[in-house]
N, C-alpha and C. Protein backbone atom coordinates (compact mmCIF):
# COMPACT_ATOMS: atom_id res chain seq x y z
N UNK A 1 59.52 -90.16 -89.61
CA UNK A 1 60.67 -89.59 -90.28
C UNK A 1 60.24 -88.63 -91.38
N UNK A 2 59.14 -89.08 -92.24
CA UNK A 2 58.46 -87.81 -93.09
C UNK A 2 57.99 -86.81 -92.67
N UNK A 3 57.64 -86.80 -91.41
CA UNK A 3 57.04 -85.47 -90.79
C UNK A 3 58.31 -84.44 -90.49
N UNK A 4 59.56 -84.78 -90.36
CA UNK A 4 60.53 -84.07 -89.33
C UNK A 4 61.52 -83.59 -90.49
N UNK A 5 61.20 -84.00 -91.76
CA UNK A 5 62.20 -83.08 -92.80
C UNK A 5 62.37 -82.25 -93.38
N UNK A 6 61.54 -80.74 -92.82
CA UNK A 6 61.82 -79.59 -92.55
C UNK A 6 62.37 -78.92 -91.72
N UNK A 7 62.66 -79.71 -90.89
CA UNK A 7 63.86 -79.13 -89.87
C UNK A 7 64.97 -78.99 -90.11
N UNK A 8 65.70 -80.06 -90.98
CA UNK A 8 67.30 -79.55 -90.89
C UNK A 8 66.54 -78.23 -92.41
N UNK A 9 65.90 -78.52 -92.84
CA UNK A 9 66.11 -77.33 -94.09
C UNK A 9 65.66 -76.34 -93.82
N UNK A 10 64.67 -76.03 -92.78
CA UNK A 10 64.24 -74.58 -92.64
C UNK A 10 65.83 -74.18 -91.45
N UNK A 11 66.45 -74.90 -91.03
CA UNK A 11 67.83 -74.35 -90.20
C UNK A 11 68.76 -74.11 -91.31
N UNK A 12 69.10 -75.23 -92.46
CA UNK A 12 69.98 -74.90 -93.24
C UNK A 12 69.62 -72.78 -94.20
N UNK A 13 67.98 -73.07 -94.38
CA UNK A 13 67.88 -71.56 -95.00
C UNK A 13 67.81 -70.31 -93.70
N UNK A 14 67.47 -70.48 -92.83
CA UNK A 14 67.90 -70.02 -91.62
C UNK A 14 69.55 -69.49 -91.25
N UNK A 15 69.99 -69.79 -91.42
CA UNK A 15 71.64 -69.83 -91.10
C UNK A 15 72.29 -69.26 -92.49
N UNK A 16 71.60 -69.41 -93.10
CA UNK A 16 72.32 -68.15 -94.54
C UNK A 16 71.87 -67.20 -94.62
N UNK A 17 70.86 -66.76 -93.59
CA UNK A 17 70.65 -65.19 -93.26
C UNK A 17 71.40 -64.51 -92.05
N UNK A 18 72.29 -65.49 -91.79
CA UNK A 18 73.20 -64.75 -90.44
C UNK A 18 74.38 -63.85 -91.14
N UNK A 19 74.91 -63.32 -90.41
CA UNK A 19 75.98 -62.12 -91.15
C UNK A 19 76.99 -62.72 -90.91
N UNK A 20 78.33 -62.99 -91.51
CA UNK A 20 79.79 -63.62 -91.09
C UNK A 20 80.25 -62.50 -90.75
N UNK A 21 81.52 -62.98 -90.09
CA UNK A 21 82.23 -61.86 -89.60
C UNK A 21 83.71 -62.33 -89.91
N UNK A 22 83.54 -61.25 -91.09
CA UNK A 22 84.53 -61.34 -92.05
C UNK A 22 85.25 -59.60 -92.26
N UNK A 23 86.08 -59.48 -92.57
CA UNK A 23 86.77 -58.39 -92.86
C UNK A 23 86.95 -57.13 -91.57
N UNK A 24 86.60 -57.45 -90.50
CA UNK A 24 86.93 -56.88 -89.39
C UNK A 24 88.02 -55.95 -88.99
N UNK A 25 88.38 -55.09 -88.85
CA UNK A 25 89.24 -54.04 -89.04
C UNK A 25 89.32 -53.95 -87.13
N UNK A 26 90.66 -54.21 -86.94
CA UNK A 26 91.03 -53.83 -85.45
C UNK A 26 91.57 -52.66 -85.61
N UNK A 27 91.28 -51.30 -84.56
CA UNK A 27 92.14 -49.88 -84.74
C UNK A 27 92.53 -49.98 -83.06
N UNK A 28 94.04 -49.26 -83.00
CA UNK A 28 94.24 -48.98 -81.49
C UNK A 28 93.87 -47.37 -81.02
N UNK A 29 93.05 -47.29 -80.20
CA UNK A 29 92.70 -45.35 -79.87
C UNK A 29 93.74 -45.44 -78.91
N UNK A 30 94.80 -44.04 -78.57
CA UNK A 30 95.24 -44.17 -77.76
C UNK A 30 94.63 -42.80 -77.12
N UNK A 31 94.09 -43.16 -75.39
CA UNK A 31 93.38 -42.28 -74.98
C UNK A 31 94.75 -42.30 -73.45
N UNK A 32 95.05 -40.92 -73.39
CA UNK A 32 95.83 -40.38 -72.15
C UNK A 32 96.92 -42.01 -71.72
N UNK A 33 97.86 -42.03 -72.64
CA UNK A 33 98.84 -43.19 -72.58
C UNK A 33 97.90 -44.75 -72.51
N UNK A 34 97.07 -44.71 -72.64
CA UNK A 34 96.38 -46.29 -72.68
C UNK A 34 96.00 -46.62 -73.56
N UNK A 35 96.70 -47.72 -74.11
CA UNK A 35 95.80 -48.13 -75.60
C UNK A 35 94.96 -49.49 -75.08
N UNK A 36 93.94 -48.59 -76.46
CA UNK A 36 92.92 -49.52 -76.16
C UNK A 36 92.48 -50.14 -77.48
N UNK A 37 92.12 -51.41 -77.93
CA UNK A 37 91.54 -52.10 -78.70
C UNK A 37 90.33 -51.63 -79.27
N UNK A 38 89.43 -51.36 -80.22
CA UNK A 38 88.05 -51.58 -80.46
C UNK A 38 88.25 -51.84 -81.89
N UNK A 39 87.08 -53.05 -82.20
CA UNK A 39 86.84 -53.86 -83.51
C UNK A 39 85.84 -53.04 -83.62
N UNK A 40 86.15 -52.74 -85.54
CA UNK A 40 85.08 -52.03 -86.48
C UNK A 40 84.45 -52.84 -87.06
N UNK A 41 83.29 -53.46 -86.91
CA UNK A 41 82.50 -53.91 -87.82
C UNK A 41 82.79 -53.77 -89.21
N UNK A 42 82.82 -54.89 -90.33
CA UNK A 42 82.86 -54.58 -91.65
C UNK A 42 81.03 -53.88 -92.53
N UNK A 43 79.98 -54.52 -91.26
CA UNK A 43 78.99 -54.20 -91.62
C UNK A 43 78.20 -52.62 -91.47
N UNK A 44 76.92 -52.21 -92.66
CA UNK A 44 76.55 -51.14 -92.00
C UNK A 44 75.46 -51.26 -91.96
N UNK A 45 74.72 -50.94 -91.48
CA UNK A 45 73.11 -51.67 -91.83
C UNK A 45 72.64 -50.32 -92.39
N UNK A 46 72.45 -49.13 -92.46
CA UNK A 46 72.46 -48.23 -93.73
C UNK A 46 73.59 -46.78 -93.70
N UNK A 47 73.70 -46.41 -94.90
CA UNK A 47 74.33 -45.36 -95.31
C UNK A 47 74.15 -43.89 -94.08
N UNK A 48 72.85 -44.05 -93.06
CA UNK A 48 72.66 -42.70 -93.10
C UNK A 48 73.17 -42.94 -91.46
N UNK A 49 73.58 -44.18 -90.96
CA UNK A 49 74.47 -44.55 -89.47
C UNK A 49 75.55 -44.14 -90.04
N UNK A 50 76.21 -44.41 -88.13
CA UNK A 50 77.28 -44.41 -88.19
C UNK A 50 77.53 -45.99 -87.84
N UNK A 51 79.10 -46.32 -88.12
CA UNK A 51 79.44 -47.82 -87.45
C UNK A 51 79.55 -47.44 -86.23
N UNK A 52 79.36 -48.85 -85.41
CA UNK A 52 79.60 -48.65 -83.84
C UNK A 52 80.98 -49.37 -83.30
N UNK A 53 81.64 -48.64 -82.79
CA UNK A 53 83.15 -49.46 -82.05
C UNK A 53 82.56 -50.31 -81.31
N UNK A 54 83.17 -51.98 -81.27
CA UNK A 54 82.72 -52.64 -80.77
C UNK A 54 83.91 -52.88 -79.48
N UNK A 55 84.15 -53.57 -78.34
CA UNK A 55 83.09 -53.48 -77.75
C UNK A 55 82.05 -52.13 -77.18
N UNK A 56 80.62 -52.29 -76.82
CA UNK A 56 79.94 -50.88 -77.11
C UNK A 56 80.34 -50.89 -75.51
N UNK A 57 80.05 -49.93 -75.21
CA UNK A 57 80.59 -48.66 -74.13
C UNK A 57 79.49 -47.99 -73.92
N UNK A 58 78.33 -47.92 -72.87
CA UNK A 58 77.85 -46.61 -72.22
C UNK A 58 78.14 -45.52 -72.12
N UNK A 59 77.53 -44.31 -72.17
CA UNK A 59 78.35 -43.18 -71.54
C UNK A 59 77.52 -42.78 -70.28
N UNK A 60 78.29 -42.01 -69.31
CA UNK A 60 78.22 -41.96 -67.98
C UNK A 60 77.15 -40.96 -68.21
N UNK A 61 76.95 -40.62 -69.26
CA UNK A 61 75.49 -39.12 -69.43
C UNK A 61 74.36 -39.56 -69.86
N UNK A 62 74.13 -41.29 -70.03
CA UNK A 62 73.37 -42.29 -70.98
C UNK A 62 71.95 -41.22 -70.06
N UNK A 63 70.74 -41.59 -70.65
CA UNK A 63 69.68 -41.13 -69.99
C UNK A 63 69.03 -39.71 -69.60
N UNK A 64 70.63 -38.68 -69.51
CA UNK A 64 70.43 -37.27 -69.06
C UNK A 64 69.07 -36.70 -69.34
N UNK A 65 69.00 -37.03 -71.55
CA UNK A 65 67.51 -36.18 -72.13
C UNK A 65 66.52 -36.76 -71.04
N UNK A 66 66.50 -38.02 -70.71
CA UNK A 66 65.03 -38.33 -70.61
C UNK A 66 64.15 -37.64 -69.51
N UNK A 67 64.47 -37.31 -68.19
CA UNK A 67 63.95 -36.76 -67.56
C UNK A 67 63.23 -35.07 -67.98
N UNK A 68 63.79 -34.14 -69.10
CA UNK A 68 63.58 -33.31 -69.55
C UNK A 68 62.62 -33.46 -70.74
N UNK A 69 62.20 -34.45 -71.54
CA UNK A 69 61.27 -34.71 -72.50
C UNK A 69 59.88 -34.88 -72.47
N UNK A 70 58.89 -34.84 -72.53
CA UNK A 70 57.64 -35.40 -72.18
C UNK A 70 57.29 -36.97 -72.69
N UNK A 71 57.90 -37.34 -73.51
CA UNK A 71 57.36 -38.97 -74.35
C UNK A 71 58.86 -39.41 -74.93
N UNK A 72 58.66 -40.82 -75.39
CA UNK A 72 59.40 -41.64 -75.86
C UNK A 72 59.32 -41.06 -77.61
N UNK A 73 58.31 -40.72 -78.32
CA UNK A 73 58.99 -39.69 -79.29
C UNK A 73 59.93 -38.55 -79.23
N UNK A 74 59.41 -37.77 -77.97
CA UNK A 74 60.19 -36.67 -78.21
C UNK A 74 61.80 -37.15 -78.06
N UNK A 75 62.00 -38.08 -77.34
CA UNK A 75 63.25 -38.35 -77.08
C UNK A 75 63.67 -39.23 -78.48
N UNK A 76 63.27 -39.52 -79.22
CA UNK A 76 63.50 -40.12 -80.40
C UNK A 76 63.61 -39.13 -81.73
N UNK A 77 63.01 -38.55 -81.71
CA UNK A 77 63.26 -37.31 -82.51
C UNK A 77 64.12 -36.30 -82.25
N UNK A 78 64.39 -36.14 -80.79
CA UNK A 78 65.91 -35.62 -80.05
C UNK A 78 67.13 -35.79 -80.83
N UNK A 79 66.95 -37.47 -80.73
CA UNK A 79 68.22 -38.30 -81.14
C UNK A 79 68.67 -38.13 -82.42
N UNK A 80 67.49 -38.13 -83.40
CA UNK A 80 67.62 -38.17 -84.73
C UNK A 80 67.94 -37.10 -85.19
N UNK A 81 67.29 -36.01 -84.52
CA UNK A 81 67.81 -34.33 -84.89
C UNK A 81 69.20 -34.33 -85.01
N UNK A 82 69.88 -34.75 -83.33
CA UNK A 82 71.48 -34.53 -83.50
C UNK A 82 72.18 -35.46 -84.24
N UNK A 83 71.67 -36.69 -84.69
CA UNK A 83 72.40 -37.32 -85.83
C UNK A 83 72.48 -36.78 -87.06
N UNK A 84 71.31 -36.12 -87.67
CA UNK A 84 71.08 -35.17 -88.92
C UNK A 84 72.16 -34.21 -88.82
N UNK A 85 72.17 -33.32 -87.71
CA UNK A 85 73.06 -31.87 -87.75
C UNK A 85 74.57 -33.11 -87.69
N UNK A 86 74.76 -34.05 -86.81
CA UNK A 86 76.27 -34.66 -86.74
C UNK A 86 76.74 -34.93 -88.66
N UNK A 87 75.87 -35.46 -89.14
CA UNK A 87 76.30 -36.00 -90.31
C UNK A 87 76.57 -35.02 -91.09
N UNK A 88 75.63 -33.77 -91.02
CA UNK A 88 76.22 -32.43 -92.25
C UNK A 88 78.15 -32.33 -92.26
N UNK A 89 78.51 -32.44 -90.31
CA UNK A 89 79.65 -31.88 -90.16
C UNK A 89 80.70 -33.21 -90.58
N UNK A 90 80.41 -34.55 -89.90
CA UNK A 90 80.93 -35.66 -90.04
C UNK A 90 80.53 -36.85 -91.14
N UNK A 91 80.74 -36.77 -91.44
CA UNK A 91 80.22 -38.14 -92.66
C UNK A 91 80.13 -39.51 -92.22
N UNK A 92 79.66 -40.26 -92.38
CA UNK A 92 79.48 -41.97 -91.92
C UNK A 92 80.29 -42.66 -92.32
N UNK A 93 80.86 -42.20 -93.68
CA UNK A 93 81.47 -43.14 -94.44
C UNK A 93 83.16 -42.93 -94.10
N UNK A 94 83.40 -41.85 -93.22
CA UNK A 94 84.89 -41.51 -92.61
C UNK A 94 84.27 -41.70 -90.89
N UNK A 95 83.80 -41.62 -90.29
CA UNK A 95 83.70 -41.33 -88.75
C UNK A 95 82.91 -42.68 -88.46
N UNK A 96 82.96 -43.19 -86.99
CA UNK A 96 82.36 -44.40 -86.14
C UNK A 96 81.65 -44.06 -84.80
N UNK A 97 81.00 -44.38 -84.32
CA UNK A 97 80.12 -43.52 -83.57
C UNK A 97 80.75 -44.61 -82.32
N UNK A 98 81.03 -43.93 -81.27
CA UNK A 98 81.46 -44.37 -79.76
C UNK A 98 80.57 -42.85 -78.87
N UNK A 99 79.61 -43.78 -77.80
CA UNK A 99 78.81 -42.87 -77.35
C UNK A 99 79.86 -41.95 -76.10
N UNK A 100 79.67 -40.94 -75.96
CA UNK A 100 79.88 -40.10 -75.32
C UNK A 100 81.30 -40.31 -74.12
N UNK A 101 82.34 -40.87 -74.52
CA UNK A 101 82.60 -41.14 -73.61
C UNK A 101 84.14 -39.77 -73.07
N UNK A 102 83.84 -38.68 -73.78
CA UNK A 102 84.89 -37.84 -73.74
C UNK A 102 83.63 -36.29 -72.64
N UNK A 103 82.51 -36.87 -72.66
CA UNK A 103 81.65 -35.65 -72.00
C UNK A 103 81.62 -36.36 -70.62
N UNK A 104 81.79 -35.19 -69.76
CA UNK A 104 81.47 -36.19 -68.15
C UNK A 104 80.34 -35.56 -67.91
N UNK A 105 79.80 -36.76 -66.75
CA UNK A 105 78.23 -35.84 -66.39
C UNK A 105 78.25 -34.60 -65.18
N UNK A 106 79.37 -34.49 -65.13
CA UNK A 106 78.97 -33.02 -64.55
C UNK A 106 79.12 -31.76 -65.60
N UNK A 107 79.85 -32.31 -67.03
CA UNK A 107 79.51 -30.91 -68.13
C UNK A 107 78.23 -31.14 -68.71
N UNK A 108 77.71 -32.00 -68.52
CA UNK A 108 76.29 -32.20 -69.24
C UNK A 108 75.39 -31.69 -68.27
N UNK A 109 75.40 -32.21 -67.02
CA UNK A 109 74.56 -31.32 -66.30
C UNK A 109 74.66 -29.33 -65.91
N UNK A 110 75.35 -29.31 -66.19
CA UNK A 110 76.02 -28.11 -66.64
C UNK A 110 75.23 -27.50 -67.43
N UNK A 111 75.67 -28.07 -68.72
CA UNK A 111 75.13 -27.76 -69.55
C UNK A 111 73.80 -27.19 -69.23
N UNK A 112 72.74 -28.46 -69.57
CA UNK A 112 71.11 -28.67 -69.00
C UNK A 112 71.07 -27.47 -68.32
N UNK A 113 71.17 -27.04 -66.67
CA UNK A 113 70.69 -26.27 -66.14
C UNK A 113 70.67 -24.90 -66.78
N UNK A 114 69.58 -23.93 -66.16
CA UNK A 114 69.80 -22.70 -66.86
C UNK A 114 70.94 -22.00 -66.55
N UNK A 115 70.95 -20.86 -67.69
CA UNK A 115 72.69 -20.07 -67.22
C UNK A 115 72.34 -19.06 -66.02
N UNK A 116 73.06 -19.03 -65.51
CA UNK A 116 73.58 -17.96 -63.72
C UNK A 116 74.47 -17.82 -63.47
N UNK A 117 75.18 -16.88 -62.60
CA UNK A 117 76.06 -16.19 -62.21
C UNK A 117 76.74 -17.87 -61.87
N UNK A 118 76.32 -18.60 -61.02
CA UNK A 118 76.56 -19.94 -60.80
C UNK A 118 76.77 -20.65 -61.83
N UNK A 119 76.22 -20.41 -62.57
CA UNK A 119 76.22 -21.81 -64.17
C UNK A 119 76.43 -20.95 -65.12
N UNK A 120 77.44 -20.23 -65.46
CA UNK A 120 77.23 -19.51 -66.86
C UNK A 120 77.71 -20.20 -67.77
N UNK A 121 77.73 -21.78 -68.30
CA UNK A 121 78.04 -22.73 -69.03
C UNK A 121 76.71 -22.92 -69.69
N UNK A 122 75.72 -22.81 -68.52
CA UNK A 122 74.23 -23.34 -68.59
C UNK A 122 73.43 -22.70 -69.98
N UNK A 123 72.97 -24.10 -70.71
CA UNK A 123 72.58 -23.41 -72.13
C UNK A 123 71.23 -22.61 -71.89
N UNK A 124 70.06 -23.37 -71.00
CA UNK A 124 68.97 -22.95 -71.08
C UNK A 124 68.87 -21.35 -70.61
N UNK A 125 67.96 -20.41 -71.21
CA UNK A 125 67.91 -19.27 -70.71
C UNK A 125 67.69 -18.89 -69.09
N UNK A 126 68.22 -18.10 -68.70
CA UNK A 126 68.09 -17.92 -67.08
C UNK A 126 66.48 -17.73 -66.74
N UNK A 127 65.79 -17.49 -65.72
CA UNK A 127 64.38 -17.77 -65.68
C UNK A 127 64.43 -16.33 -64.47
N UNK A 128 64.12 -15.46 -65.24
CA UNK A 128 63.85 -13.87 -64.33
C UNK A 128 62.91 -13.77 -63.82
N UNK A 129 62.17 -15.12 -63.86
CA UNK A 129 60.61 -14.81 -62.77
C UNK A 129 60.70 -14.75 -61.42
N UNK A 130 60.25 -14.11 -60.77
CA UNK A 130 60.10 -14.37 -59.40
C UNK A 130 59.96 -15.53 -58.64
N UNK A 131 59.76 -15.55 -57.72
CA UNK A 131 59.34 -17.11 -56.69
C UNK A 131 57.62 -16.75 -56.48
N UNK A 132 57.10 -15.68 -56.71
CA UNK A 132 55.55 -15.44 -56.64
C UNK A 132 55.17 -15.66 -57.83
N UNK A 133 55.91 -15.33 -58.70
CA UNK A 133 55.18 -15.94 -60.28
C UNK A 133 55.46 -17.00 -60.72
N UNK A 134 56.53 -18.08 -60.23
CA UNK A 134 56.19 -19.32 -60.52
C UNK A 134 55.50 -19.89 -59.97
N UNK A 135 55.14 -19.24 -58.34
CA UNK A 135 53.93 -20.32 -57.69
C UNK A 135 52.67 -20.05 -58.17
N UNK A 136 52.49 -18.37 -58.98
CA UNK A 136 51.47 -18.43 -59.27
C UNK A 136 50.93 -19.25 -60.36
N UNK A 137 51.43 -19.50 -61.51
CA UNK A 137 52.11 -20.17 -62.75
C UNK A 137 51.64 -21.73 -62.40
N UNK A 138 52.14 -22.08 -60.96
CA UNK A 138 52.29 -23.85 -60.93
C UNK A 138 50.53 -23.99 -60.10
N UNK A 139 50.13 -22.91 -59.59
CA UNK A 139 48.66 -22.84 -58.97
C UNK A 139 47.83 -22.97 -60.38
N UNK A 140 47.80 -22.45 -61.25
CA UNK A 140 47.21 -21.69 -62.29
C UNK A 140 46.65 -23.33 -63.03
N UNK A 141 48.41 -24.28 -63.62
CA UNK A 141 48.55 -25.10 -64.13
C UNK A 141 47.81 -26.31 -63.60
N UNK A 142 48.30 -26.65 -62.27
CA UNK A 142 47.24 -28.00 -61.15
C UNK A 142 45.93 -27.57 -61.54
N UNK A 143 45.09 -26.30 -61.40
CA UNK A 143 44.15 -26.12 -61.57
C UNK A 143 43.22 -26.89 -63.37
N UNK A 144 44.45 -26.11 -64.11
CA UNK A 144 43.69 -26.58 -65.43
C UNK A 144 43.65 -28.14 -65.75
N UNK A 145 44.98 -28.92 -64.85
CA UNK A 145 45.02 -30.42 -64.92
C UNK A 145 43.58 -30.84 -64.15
N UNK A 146 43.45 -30.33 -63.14
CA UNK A 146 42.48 -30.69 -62.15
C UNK A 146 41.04 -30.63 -63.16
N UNK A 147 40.43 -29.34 -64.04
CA UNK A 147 39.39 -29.33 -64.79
C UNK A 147 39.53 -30.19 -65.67
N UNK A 148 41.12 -30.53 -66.65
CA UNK A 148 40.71 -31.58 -67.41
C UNK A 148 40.51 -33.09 -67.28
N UNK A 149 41.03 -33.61 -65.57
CA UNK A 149 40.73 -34.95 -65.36
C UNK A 149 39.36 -34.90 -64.98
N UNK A 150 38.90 -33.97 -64.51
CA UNK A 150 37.39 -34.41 -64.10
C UNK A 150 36.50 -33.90 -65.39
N UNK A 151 36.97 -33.64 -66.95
CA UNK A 151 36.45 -34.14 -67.86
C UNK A 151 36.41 -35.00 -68.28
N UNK A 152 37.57 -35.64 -68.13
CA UNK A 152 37.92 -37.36 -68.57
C UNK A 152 36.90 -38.13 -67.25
N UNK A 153 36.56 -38.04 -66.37
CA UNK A 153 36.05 -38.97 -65.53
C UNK A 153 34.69 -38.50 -65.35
């Protein structure tokens, strides 16, 4: 029995580091005649977030950056960039962050691709190279990968 009476007390100081959920703010969005519920957290965990509408919601564009990035930084520093420029325009302390769910993924892919007579939505610059100068370009590139793995090995 002397050995085991840190258990209820390391649970009792344990359990006063949990967050209550207290002061909860219900708002109704009404999106195209449907209302819908989402609970605001009373919590923020810092000044420079936004709150998140609970319940959280995916957006159908979740993932788009990643295929276009080279690393799990760049896509992290992506993120943080457009939170920096969001907050100049929106403030944290008036706005709640609900991910994307007003962009569909065919304007995002849109977007992404380069602009053309076909895509003139398309942000990236159009690509006036030929079909002989990108193969020459993608010959050029294998090559220099090819010299630097057989430095590594």
């Amino acid at each position: 029995m002397k050995r085991i009476w840190w258990i209820p007390i390391s649970l009792l100081l344990l359990s006063g580091c949990v967050p209550s959920k207290t002061d909860e703010k219900t708002e109704v969005i009404n999106e195209k005649e449907e209302v819908e519920t989402a609970i605001i957290p009373s919590m923020q965990l810092d000044d420079q977030f936004y709150r998140t509408l609970l319940p959280y919601k995916a957006s159908a564009t979740r993932g788009k950056i990643v295929n276009r990035l080279n690393s799990r930084y760049d896509i992290a520093e992506t993120e943080n960039g457009l939170l920096r420029l969001s907050q100049k325009q929106f403030s944290p302390d008036d706005y709640y962050f609900q991910e994307g769910q007003k962009i569909t993924d065919e304007d995002v892919t849109s977007w992404l691709r380069r602009s053309s007579e076909d895509n003139p939505a398309g942000l990236n610059l159009a690509d006036k190279r030929t079909a002989e100068q990108k193969k020459q370009e993608n010959v050029l590139l294998l090559k220099y990968w090819h010299m630097s793995l057989n430095k590594i090995i």
